[in-house]
Structures are given as structure tokens and as C-alpha cells.
Protein backbone atom coordinates (compact mmCIF):
# COMPACT_ATOMS: atom_id res chain seq x y z
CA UNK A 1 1.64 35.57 12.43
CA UNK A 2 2.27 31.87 11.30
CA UNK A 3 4.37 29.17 12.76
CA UNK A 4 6.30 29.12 9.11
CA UNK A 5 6.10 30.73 5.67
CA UNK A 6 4.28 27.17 4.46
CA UNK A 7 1.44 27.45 6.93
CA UNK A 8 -1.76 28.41 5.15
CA UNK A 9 -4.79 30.41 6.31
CA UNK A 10 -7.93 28.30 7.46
CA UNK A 11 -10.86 30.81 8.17
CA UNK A 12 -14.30 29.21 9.51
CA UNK A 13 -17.55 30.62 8.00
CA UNK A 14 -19.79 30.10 10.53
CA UNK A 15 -23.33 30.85 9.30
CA UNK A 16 -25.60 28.13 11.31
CA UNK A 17 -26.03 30.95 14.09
CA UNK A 18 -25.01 28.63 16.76
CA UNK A 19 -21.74 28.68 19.46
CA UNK A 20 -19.13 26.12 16.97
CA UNK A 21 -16.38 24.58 18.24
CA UNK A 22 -13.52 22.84 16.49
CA UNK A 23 -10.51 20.36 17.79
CA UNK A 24 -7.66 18.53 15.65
CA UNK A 25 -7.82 14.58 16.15
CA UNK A 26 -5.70 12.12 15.82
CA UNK A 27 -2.80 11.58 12.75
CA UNK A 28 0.05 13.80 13.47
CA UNK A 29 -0.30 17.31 14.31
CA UNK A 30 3.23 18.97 14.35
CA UNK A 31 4.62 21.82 16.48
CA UNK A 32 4.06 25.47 16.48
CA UNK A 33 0.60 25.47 14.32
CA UNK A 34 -1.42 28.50 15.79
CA UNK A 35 -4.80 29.77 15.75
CA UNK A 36 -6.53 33.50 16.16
CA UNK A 37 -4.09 34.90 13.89
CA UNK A 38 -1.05 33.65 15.67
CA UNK A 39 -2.18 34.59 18.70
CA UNK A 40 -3.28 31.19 20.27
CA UNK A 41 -0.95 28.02 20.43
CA UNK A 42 -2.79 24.98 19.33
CA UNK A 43 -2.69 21.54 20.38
CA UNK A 44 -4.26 18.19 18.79
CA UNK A 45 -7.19 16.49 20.96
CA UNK A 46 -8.18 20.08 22.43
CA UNK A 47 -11.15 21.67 21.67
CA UNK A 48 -11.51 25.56 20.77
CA UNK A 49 -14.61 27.78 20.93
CA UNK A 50 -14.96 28.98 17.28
CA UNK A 51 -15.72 32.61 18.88
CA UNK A 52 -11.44 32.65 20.79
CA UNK A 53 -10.11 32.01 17.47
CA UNK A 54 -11.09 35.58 16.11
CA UNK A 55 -8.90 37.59 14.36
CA UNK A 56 -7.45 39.44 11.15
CA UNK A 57 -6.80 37.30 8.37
CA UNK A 58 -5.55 40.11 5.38
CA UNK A 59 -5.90 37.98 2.29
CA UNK A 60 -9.88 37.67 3.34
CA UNK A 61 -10.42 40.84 4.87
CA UNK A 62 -8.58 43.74 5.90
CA UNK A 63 -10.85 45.00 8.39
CA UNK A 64 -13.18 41.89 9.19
CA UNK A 65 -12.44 39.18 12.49
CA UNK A 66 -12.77 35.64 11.19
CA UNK A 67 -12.15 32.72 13.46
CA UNK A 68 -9.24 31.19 11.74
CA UNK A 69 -5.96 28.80 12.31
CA UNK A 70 -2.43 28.73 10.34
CA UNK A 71 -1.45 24.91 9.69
CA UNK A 72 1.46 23.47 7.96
CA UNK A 73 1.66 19.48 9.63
CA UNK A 74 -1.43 18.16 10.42
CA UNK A 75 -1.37 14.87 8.39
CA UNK A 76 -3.77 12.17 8.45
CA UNK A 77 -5.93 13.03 10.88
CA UNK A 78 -9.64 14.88 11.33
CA UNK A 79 -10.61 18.70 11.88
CA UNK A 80 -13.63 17.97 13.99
CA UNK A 81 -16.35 20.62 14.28
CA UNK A 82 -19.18 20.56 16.88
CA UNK A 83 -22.35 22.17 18.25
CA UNK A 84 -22.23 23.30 21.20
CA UNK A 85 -21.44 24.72 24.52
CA UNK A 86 -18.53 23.15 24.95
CA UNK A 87 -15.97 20.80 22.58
CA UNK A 88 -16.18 17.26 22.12
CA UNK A 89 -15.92 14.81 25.09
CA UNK A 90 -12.63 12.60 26.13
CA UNK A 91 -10.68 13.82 23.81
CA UNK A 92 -6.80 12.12 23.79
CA UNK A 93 -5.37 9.03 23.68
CA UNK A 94 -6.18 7.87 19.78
CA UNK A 95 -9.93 8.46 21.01
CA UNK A 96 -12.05 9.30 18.17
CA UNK A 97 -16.22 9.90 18.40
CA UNK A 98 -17.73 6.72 17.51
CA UNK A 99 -21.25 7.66 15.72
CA UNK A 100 -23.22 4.51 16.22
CA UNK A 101 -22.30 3.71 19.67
CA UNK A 102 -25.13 4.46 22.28
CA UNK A 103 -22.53 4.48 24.62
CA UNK A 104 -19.97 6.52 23.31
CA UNK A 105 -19.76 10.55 25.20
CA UNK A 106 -20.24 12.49 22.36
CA UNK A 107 -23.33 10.23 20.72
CA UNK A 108 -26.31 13.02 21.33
CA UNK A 109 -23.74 16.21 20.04
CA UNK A 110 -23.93 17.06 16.73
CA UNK A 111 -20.83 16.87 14.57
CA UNK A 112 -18.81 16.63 11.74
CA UNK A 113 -15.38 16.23 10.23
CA UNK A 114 -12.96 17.20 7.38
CA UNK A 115 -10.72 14.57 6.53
CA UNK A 116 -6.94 16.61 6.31
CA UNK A 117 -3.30 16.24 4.85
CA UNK A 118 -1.35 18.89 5.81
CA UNK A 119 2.38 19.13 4.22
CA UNK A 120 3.23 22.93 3.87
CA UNK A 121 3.27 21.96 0.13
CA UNK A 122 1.58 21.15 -2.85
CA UNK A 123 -0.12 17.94 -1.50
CA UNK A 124 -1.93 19.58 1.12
CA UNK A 125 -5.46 18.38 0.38
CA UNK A 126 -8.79 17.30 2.27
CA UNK A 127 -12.35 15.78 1.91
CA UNK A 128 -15.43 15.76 3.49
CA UNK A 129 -16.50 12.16 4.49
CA UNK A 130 -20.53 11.18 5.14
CA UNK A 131 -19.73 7.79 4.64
CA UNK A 132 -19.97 7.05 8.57
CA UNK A 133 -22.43 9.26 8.91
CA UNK A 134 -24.19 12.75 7.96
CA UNK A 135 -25.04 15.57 10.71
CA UNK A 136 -23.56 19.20 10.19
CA UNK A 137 -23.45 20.55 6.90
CA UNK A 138 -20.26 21.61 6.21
CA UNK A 139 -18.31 22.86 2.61
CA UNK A 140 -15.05 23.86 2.20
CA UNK A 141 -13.44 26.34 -0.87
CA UNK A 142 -10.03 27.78 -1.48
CA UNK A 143 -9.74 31.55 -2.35
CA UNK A 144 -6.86 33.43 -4.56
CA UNK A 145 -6.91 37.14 -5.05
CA UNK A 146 -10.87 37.22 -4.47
CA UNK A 147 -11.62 34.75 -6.67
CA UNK A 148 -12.71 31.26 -5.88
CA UNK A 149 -10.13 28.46 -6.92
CA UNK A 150 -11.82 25.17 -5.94
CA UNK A 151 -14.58 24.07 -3.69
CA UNK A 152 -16.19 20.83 -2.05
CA UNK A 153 -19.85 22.22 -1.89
CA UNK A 154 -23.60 21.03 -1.89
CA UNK A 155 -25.28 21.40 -5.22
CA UNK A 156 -28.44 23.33 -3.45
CA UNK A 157 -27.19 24.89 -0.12
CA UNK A 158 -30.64 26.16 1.10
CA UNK A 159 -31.14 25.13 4.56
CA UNK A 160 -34.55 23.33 3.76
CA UNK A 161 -32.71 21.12 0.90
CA UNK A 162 -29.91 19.82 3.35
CA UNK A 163 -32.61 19.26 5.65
CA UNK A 164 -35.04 17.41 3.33
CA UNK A 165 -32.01 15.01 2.18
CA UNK A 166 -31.05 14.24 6.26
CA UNK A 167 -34.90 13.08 6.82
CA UNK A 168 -34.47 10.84 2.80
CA UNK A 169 -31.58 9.19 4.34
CA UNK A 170 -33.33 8.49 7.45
CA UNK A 171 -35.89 6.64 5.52
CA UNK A 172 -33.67 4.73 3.85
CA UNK A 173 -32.81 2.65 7.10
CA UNK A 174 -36.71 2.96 8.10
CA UNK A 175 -35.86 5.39 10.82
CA UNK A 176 -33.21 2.55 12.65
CA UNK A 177 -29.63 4.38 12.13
CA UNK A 178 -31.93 7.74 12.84
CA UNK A 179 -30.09 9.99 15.89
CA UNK A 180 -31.96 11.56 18.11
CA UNK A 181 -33.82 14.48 16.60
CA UNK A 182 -31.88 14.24 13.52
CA UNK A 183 -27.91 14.94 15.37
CA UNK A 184 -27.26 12.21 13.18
CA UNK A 185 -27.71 10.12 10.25
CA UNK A 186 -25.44 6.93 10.94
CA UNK A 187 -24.47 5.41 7.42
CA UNK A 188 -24.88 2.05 6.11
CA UNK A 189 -21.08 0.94 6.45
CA UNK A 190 -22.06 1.15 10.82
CA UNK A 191 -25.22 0.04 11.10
CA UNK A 192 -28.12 -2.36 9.83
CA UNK A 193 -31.43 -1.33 8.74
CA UNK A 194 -30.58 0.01 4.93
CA UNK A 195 -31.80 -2.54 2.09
CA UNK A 196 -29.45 -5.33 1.29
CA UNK A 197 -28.07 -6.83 -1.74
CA UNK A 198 -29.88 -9.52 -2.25
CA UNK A 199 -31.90 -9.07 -4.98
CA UNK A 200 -28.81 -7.59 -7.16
CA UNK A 201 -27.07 -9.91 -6.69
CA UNK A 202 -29.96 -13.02 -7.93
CA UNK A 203 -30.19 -10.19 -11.25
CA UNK A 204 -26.55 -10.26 -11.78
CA UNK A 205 -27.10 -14.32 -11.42
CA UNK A 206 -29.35 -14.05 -14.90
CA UNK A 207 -26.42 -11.63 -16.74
CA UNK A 208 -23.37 -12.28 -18.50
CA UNK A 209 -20.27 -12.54 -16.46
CA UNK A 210 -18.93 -8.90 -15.26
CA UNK A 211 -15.77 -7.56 -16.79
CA UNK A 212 -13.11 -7.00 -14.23
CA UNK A 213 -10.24 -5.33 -16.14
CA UNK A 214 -7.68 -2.35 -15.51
CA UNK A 215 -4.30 -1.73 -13.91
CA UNK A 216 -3.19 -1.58 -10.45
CA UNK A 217 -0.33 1.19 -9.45
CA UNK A 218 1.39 -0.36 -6.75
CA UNK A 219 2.57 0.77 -4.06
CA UNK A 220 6.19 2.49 -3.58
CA UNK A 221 8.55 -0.16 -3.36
CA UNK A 222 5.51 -2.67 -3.54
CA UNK A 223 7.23 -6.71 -4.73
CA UNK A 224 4.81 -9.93 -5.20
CA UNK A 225 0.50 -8.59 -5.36
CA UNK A 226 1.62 -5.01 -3.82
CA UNK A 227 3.83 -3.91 -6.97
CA UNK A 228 2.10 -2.44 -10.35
CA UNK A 229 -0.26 -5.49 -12.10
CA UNK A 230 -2.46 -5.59 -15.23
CA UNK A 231 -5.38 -7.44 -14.15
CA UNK A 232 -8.18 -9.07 -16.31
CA UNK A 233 -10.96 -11.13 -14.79
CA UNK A 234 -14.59 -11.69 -15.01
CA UNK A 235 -17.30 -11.86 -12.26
CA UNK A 236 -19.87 -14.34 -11.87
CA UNK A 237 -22.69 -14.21 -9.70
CA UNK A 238 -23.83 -17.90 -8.29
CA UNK A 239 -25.96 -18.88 -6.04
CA UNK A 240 -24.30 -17.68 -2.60
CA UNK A 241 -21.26 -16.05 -3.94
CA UNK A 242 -19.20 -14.02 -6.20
CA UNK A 243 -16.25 -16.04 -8.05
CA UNK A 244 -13.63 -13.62 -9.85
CA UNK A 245 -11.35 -16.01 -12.03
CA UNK A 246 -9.17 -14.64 -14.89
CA UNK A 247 -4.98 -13.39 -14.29
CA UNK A 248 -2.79 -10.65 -13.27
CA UNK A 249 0.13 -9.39 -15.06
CA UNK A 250 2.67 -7.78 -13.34
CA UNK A 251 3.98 -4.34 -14.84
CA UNK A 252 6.79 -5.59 -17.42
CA UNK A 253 6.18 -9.39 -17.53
CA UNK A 254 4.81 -11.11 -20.08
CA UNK A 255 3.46 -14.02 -18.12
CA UNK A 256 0.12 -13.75 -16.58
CA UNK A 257 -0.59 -15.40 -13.03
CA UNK A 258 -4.14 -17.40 -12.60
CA UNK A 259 -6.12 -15.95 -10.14
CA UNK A 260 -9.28 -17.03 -8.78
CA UNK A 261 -11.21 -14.29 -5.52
CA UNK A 262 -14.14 -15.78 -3.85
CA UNK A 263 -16.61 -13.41 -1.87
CA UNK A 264 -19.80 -14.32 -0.28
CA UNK A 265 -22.72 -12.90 -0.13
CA UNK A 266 -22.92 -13.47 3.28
CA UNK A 267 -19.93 -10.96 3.80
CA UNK A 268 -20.94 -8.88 1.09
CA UNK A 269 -24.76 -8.10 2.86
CA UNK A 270 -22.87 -7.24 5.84
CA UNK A 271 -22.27 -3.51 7.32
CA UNK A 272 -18.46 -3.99 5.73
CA UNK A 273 -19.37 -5.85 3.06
CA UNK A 274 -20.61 -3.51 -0.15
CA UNK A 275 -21.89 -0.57 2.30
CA UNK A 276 -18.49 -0.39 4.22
CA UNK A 277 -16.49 -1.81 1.18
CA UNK A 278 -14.73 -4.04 3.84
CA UNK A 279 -15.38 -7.79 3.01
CA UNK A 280 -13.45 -10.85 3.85
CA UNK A 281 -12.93 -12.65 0.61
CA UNK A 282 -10.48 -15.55 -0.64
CA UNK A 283 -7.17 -15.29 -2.96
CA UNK A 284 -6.31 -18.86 -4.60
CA UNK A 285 -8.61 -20.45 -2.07
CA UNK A 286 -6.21 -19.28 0.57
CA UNK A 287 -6.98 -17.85 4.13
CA UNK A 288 -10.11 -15.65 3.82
CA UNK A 289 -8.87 -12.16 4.90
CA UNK A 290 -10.17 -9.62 7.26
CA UNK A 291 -10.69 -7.50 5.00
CA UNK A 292 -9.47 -5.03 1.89
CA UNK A 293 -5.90 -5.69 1.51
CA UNK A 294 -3.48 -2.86 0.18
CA UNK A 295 -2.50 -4.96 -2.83
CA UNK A 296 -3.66 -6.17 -6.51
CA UNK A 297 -6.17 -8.14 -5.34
CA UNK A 298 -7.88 -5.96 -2.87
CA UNK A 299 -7.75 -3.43 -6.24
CA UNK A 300 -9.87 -5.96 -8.18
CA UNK A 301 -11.79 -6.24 -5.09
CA UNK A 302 -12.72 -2.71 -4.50
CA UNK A 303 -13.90 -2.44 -8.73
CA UNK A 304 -16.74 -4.85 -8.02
CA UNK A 305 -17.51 -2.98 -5.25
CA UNK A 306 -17.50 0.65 -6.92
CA UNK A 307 -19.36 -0.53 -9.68
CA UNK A 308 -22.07 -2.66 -7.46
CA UNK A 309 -22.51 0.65 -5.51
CA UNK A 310 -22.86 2.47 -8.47
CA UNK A 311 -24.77 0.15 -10.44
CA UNK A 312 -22.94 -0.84 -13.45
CA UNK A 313 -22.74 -4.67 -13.88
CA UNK A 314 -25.68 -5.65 -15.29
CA UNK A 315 -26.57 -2.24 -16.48
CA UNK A 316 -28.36 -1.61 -19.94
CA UNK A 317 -27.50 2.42 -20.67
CA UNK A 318 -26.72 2.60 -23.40
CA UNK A 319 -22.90 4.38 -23.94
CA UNK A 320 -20.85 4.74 -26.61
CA UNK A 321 -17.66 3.16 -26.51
CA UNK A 322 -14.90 3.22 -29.96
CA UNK A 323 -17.59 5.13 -31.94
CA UNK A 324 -19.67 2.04 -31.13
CA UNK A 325 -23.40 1.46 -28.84
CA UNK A 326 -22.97 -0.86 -26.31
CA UNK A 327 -24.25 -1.58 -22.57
CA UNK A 328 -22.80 -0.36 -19.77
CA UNK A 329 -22.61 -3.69 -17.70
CA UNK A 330 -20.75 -5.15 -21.53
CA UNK A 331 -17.69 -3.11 -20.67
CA UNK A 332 -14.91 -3.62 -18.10
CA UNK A 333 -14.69 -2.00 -15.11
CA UNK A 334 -12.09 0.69 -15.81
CA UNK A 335 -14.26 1.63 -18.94
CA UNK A 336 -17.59 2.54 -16.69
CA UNK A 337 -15.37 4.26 -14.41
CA UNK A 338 -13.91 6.50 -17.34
CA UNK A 339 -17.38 7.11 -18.69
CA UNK A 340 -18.87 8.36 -15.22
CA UNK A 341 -15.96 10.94 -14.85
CA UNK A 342 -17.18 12.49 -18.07
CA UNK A 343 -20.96 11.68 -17.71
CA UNK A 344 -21.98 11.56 -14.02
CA UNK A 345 -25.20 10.82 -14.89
CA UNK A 346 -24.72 7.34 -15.61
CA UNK A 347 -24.37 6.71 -12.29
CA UNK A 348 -26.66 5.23 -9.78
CA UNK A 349 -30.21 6.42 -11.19
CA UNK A 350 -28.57 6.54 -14.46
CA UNK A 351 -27.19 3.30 -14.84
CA UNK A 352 -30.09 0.64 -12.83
CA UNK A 353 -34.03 1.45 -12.96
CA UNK A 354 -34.14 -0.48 -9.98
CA UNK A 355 -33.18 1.03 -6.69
CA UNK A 356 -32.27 -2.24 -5.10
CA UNK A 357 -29.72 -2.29 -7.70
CA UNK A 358 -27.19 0.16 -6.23
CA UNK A 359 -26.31 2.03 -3.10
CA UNK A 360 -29.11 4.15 -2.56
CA UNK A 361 -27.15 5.91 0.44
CA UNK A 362 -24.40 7.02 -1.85
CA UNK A 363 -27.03 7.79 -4.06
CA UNK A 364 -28.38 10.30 -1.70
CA UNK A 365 -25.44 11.86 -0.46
CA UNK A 366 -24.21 12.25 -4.50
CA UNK A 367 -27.23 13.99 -5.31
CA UNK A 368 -26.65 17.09 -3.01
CA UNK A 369 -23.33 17.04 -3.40
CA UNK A 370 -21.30 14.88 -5.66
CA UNK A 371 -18.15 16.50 -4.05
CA UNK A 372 -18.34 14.02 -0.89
CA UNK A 373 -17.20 10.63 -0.20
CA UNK A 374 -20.53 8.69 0.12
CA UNK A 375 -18.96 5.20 -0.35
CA UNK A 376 -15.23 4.51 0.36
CA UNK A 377 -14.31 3.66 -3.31
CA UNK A 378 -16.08 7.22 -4.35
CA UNK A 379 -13.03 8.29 -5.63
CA UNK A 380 -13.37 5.71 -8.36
CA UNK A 381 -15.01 8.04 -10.34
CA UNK A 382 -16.06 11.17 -8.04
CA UNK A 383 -13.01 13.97 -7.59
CA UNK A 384 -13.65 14.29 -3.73
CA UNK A 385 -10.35 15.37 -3.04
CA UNK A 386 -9.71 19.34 -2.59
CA UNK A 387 -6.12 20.88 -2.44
CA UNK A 388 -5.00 24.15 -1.53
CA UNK A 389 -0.71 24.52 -1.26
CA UNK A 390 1.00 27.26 0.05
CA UNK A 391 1.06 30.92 -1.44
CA UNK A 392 3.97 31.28 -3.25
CA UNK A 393 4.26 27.19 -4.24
CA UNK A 394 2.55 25.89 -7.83
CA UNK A 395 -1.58 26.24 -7.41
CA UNK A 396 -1.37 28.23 -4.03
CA UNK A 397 -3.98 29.58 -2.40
CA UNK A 398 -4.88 32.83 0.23
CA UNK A 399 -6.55 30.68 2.00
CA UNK A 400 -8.56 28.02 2.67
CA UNK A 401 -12.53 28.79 3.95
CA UNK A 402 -14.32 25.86 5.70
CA UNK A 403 -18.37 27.02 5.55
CA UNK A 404 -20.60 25.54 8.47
CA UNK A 405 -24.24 26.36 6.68
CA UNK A 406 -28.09 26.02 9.04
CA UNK A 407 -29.61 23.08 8.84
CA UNK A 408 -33.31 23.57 8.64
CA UNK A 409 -35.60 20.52 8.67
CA UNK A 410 -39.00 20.62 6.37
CA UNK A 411 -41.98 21.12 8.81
């Protein structure tokens, strides 16, 4: 029934009462993963009717046909599902659907995607992304002996709340990054149209320096900014940019480097900039990059961004911190994040009055579900990630159920 004893049972809950279809883009999908209960061979960049992937799947029902597929290698890549009569468009050749594009085949069908890594082992894990955009409403849950393990769900699944927060996020861009008659809502990281930063940025002008402090990981192997650093650094806010000056410490040294990042606002108003959390900043006074960079500084980087799209620098909620009262912009970076793990409600709404003051998009999407990425640094503080290993390895699961709910829009 399965390509190999570490494949594990995806069924698709299909309960929007229209024809589905779903296709496996892009990353690496491996040999011998098979669909309709072993029955049909799949293949990446090929899209399958929902309806042809029928079949038995015992650990969810003995008696009930579920469309479903056994994976074990499908690794860094999408599980796209689409409205539809047919599957998505020009599929093949690293081609993936590009939401704000006018011109691109699939613009006017509806669609969504899970975000997959796919081991056969205890890593297996996905998310659901509506940082490019939000359109189907999808939710995903992992199932042992009955019983619900884990889940990546919207707080209110009625079809008129999912609708009501598509048409709130349309408003947010004035109608601009608005699809048709709502396929899509494209997000702020793609397109213009969504409030900028502006005015945070000439409050954060007024306000103490932000603290910039925490510790960077590294990567495996990682020598010079891409092995483990301490950093500590404040952030002031000037007149057209963002200077970060303190030092990093690399893991094990006593001797702290100087370090001075530079951002703009001019990069950080664009699409890539705090939306897209994709500037081009300035190391040492150095080349300006194209972008994030894997390393120490890109870390420190991506903190002021989490933390502007969440609004914590400058914030005045009150927290408690050591037994002591104290703002939430006073502390360093690594501190708000620990305190919005435990209190989520410090975030956005929770930390700034104002709602020029963080990312009212992410905002949006974390207030029907605080599962989903809504931002690219989400998982700063949100847990967006949802595994489900093998049956028979630690935490396994019977199976894995992606949900595709109705989507009803207020009249």
C-alpha cells in the first residue's frame, strides 16, 4: 500500500463542495510516493483530481473512501491545492504560480499551498504560508488512535468568519492587491497599496534607542558571521534611516567585534523591505546587500524586523520582567520575543495603540489563526511549524489530514 514502511498517510478533507485538485511543486520529490491508497503512481509538477485519489485509508476509516497520498521524500517544496476543473497551468520546469502577476496562467484560479518537509522521519513537518497571499482556506491536523495530536487551524472556522477576514485584508490595501472576485488576497511582501512605515518609524525617532540583543545559532559548519555569535546592539531611528551599532561575540571568544548595520527607510517602505522582510542594508559600511543574508548579521536584521511587525520598539505595555514593571520597547529583542510566546496578546494590538505602528496584515492573518506564517520572521514568536513522523518512530502519527473548509463571503 505505501512505497516504504516510513511513508505516512495524507488524507484530504474536502468540505468546500467544489471539484479540488492537488499537484506536488518544486523541491525534491523522490521515487515511488503513491496516491489512492497505493494505487496511483505520483509524479511532482502533475496535477490530480482530488475525486482519482479515493480510497481506503484504515487508520481513518475502515469502511470510508478518502482521497489520500503516502509520502516519505518530498522535501522543500509546495503541496498545491486548486479550484477547479482542471489542475494548475504550466506546470514543470521550476515553474511556480506567481500570485501578483496579471500575466501569469494560473492568476484568476483560486489556490493555495502547504509548505512541506518530507523525511520518512521525525522531522517531517509543514506550514501553511499567507504571507504571499490568502485565497483557499485550508488547515491541516495529525491524528493518533482517534485522537487529535496537533493541528494548524483557524481560531473561528465558520465560513462567514474566513470570509469576513478575506474582504478586512482587502481593505487594508484599499481594494489594490484585491483578485478578482476575491480568488485572491495578494500580501503586502508582492504588492503596493498597504500603509507604509513612515510614521513608525518618525515615533521610534522621539524613543530611546531599541535594544537589539540575543544569540545567533549558526549554521552547521558556519566560520566568520555564519558560525554561533552573541550579539548586542541598539537601534536608532534618524531621520532617513535605521543605524544598528553595538558588537558581536562569537560563541567561545571573549573579544567582541564592532559592528555598525545601516538600513534605509527607503528599502525598508518597500514590498521587501518590513512587509517582505527582504531589505538591502549595510555591514561596516560595506557593499549594501541584496538582501537577508544567512548569517549573524542578517539575524540582527530580521529582530528589528519581527519586532517592527509586531510592534514592540517603542511599545509602552507594561510586562513584567525579573519580578520587575517595565515597558515592552525597554527590553531587548530576545526578551519581547520570550514574552509573546507565553502572552500572545502582547502582540500587534497588544503592544502599539496605533495601527500604523505594526503590520496590520500579519495582524489580520494572526487573528484568525495564529497558527500561519503571516510575516516571514513569524516564527520569532508564533509555533507555525506542524510535524507528524512516521508510525512506529518517536511522536508518530496515523496520519496526517489536510482540511479544505467553504469560503463564504458576508452579503
Amino acid at each position: 500500500m505505501t512505497s516504504t514502511s516510513n511513508a505516512v498517510p495524507i488524507v484530504f478533507e474536502n468540505l468546500s463542495k467544489q471539484d479540488v485538485w492537488v499537484q506536488f511543486l518544486n523541491g525534491s520529490f523522490g521515487p515511488g510516493q503513491l496516491g489512492g491508497s497505493g494505487t496511483v503512481p505520483l509524479s511532482g509538477n502533475t496535477g490530480y483530481a482530488l475525486s482519482a485519489l479515493e480510497g481506503i485509508v484504515p487508520a481513518y476509516s475502515a469502511t470510508q473512501k478518502i482521497p489520500n497520498v503516502f509520502l516519505d521524500d518530498f522535501t522543500n517544496g509546495r503541496i498545491y491545492l486548486n479550484f477547479g476543473s482542471s489542475g494548475l497551468s504550466g506546470l514543470g520546469n521550476g515553474y511556480q504560480p506567481a500570485p501578483q502577476n496579471p500575466s501569469d496562467a494560473n492568476y484568476n484560479t483560486s489556490y493555495a499551498y502547504l509548505e512541506t518537509n518530507i523525511f520518512g522521519n521525525t522531522q517531517n513537518n509543514l506550514d501553511i504560508s499567507d504571507i504571499d497571499f490568502a485565497s483557499m482556506a485550508l488547515e491541516a491536523s495529525t491524528w493518533r488512535s482517534g485522537k487529535q495530536v496537533g493541528a494548524l487551524k483557524f481560531n473561528d472556522s465558520k465560513p462567514g468568519a474566513i470570509g469576513a477576514n478575506m474582504e478586512a485584508l482587502g481593505t487594508l490595501s484599499g481594494g489594490t492587491a484585491v483578485v478578482g472576485n476575491y480568488v485572491r488576497v495578494i500580501g503586502p511582501g508582492l504588492t503596493s497599496g498597504y500603509p507604509n512605515w513612515s510614521a513608525y518609524f518618525t515615533f521610534l525617532a522621539s524613543q530611546a534607542p531599541t535594544k537589539i540583543a540575543g544569540y545567533y545559532g549558526g549554521q552547521a559548519g558556519g566560520s566568520g558571521p555564519t558560525s554561533a555569535h552573541h550579539y548586542a546592539l541598539t537601534a536608532s531611528f534618524g531621520s532617513a534611516d535605521v543605524t544598528l551599532t553595538g558588537s558581536i561575540t562569537k560563541a567561545g571568544s571573549r573579544t567582541p567585534e564592532a559592528t555598525t548595520i545601516v538600513i534605509t527607510y527607503a528599502n525598508l517602505n518597500q514590498p521587501t523591505g518590513v512587509y517582505g522582510c527582504n531589505p538591502s542594508y549595510t555591514v561596516n559600511g560595506g557593499t549594501p546587500t541584496a538582501g537577508i543574508v544567512n548569517d549573524v548579521y542578517g539575524w540582527i536584521v530580521g529582530d528589528l524586523l519581527a519586532g517592527l511587525s509586531y510592534g514592540f520598539p517603542g511599545s509602552t505595555t507594561q510586562v513584567t520582567v525579573d519580578g520587575k514593571s517595565t515597558a515592552l520597547g525597554d527590553v531587548s529583542s530576545t526578551t519581547w520575543f520570550e514574552l509573546a510566546k507565553s502572552t500572545p496578546s502582547l502582540m500587534f494590538a497588544g503592544a502599539q495603540s496605533n495601527s500604523a505602528y505594526y503590520n496590520q496584515y500579519a495582524a489580520q492573518i494572526a487573528a484568525i489563526s495564529g497558527d500561519f506564517y503571516g510575516f516571514p520572521f513569524s516564527d520569532r514568536v508564533q509555533q507555525p511549524l506542524l510535524y507528524f513522523p512516521p508510525l512506529g518512530q518517536s511522536g508518530g502519527v496515523d496520519y496526517l489530514k489536510i482540511t479544505i473548509l467553504p469560503v463564504a463571503y458576508p452579503a
